[in-house]
Protein backbone atom coordinates (compact mmCIF):
# COMPACT_ATOMS: atom_id res chain seq x y z
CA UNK A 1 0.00 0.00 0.00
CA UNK A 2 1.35 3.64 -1.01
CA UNK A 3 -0.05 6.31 0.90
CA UNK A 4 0.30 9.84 1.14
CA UNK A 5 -0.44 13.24 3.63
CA UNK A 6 -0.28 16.83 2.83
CA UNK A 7 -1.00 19.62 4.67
CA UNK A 8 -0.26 23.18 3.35
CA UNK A 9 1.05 25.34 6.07
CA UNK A 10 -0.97 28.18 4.69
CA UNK A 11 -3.07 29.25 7.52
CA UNK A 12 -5.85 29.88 5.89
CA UNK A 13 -5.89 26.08 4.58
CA UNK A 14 -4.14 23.88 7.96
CA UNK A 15 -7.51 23.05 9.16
CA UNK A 16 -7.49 20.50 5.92
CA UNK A 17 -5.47 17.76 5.26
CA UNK A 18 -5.53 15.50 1.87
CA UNK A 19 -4.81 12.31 1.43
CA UNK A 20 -3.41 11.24 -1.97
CA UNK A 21 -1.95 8.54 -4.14
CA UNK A 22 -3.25 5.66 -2.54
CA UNK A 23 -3.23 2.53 -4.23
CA UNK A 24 -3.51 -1.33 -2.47
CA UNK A 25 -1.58 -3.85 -4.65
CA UNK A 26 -4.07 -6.66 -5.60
CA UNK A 27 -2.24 -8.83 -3.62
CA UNK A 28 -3.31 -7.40 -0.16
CA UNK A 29 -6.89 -6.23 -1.30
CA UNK A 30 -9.37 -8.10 0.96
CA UNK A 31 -6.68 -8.48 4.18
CA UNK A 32 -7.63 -5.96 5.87
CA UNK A 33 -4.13 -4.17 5.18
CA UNK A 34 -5.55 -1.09 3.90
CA UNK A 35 -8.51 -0.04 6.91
CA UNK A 36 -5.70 -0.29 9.23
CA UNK A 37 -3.67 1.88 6.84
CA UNK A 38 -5.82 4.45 6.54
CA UNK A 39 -7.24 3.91 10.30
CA UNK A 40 -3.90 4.56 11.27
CA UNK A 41 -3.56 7.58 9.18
CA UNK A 42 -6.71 9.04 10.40
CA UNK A 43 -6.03 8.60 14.31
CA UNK A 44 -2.75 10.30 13.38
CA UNK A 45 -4.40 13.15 11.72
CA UNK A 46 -6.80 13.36 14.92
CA UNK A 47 -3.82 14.51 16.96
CA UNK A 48 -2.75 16.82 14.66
CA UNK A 49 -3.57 20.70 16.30
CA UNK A 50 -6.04 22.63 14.29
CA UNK A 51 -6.61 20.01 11.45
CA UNK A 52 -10.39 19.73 11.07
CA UNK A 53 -11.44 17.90 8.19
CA UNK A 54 -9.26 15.37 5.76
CA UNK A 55 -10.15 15.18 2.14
CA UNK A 56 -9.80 12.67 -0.20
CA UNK A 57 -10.44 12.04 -3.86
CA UNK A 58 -11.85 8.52 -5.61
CA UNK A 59 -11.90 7.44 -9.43
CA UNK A 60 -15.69 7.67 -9.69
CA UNK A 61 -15.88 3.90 -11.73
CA UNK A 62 -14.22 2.08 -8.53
CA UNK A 63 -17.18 1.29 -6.85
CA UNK A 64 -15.12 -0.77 -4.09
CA UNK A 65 -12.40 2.08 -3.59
CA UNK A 66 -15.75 4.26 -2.74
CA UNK A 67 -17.53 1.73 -0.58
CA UNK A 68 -14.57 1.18 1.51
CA UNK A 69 -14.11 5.33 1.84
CA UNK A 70 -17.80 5.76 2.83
CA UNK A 71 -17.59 2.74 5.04
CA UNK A 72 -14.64 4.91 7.16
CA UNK A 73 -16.45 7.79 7.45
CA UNK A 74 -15.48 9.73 4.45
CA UNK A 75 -18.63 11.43 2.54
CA UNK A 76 -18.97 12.59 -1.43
CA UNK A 77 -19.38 16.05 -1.91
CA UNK A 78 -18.51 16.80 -5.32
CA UNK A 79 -17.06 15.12 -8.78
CA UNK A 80 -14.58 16.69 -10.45
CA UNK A 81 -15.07 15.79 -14.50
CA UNK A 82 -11.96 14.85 -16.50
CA UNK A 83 -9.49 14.83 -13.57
CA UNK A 84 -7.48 12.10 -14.89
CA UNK A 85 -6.22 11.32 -18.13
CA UNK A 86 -4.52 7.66 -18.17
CA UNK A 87 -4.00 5.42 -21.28
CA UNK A 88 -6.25 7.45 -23.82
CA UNK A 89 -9.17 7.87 -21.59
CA UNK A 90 -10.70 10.55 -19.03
CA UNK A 91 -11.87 9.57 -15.91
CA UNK A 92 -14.10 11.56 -13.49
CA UNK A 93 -12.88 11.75 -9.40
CA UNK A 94 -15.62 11.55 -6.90
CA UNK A 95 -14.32 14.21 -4.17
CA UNK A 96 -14.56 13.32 -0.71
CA UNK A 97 -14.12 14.94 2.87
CA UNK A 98 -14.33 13.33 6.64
CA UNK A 99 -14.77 15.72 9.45
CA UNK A 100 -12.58 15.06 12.09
């Protein structure tokens, strides 16, 4: 599992943190490997002064990637249309957020 955390030191934007890149090899998928991942990211985030609210963005076709987001507390508030562009082919990002 590959997994990322930003937070801009901006003030206006350090009550938000964003979690990108994160991608479970096929291999682990099922194990449980990535709730604890991102479990452990969250709880981490938690204790993090001033950060209110992590956000998160989901390839609108991956139906699992999305259940598993919603199923940690993460809600869709937005898409974004065209946000990736991979082998020939758009694809459309579900944006999500988790309040904290």
């Amino acid at each position: 599992m590959h997994r990322f955390f930003i937070r801009r030191s901006v003030d206006k934007f350090k009550h938000k943190g964003i979690i990108v890149a994160v991608y479970c090899e096929e291999e682990y998928r099922g194990s449980g490997a990535a709730k604890k991942t991102i479990q452990y990211l969250i709880t981490n985030a938690k204790n993090l002064p001033g950060l209110e609210i992590l956000h998160i963005t989901v390839v609108s076709d991956n139906i699992r990637a999305k259940r598993f987001y919603t199923n940690v507390g993460f809600q869709k508030y937005g898409q974004e249309p065209r946000a990736l562009f991979y082998n020939n082919r758009y694809y459309d990002e579900d944006l999500m957020y988790m309040e904290l």
